[in-house]
C-alpha atoms as a PDB file:
ATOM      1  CA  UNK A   1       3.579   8.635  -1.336  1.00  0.00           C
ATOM      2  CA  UNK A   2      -0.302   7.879  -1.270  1.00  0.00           C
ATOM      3  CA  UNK A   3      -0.961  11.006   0.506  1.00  0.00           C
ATOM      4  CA  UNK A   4       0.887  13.140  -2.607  1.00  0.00           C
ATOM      5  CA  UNK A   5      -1.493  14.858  -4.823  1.00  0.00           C
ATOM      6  CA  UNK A   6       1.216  13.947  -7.638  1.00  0.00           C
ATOM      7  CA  UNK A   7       1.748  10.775  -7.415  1.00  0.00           C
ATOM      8  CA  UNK A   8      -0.249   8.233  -9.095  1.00  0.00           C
ATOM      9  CA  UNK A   9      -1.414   4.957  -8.319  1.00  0.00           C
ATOM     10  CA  UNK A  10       0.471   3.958 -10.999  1.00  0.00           C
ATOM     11  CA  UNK A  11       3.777   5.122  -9.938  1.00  0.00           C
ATOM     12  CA  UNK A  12       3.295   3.806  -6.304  1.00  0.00           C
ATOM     13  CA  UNK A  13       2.627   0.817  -8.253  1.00  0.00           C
ATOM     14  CA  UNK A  14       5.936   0.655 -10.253  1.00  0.00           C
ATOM     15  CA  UNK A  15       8.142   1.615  -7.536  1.00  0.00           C
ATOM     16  CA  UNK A  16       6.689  -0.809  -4.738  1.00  0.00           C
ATOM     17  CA  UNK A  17       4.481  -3.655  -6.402  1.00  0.00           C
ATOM     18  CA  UNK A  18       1.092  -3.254  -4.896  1.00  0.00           C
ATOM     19  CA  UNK A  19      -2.189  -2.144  -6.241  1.00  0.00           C
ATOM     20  CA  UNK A  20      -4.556   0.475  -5.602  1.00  0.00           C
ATOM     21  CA  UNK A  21      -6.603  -1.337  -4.038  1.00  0.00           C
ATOM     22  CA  UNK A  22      -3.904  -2.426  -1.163  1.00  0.00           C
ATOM     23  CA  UNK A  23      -2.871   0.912  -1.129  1.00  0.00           C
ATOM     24  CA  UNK A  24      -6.251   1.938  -0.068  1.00  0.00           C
ATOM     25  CA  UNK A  25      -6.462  -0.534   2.493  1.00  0.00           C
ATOM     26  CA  UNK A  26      -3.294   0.497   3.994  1.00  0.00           C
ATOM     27  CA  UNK A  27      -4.051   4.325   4.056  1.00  0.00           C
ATOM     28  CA  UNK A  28      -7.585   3.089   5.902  1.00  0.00           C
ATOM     29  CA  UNK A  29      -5.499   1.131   8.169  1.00  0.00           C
ATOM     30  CA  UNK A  30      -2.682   3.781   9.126  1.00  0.00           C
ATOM     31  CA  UNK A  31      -5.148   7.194   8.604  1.00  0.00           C
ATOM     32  CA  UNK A  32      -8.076   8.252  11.125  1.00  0.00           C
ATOM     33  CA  UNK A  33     -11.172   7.423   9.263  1.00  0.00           C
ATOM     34  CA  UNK A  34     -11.774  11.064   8.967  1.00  0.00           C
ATOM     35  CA  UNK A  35      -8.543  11.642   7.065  1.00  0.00           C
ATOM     36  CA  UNK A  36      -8.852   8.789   5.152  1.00  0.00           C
ATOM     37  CA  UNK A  37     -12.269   9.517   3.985  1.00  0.00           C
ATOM     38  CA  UNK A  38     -11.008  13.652   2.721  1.00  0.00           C
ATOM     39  CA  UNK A  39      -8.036  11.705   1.241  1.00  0.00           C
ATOM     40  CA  UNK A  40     -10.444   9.178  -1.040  1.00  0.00           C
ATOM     41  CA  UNK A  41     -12.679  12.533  -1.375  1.00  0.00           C
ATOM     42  CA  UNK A  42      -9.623  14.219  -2.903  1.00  0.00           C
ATOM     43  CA  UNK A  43      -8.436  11.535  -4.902  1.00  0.00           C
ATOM     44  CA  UNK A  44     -12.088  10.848  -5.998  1.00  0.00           C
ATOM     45  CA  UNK A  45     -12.226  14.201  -7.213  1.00  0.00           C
ATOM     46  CA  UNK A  46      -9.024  14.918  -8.958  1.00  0.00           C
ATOM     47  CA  UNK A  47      -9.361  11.830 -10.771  1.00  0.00           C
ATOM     48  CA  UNK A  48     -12.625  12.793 -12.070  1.00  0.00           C
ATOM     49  CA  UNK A  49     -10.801  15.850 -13.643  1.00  0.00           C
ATOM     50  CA  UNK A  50      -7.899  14.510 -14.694  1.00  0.00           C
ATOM     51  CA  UNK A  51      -7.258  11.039 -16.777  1.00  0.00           C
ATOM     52  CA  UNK A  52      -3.907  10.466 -15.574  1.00  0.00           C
ATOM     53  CA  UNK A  53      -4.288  10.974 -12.003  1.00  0.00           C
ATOM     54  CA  UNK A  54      -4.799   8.485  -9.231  1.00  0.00           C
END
């Protein structure tokens, strides 16, 4: 779900009971660093344009 670009935090939240910040260690753990580095880039990015993204 982490990986969506519509899917919040909040809703991965909701549905499985663990924060952002445990969802970021788990995408570090299971994603190349390379990938998980774009990913945080793209998340970093849309959230800076958008209030209710992740």
């Amino acid at each position: 779900m982490a990986l969506s670009d519509h899917v919040s935090f909040t809703q991965i939240s909701a549905q499985h009971g663990i924060t952002p910040d445990e969802v970021k260690v788990i995408m570090r753990t299971e994603l190349k660093p390379g990938s998980y580095r774009a990913w945080r880039k793209r998340v970093r990015d849309f959230g800076d344009r958008r209030a209710h993204y992740k």
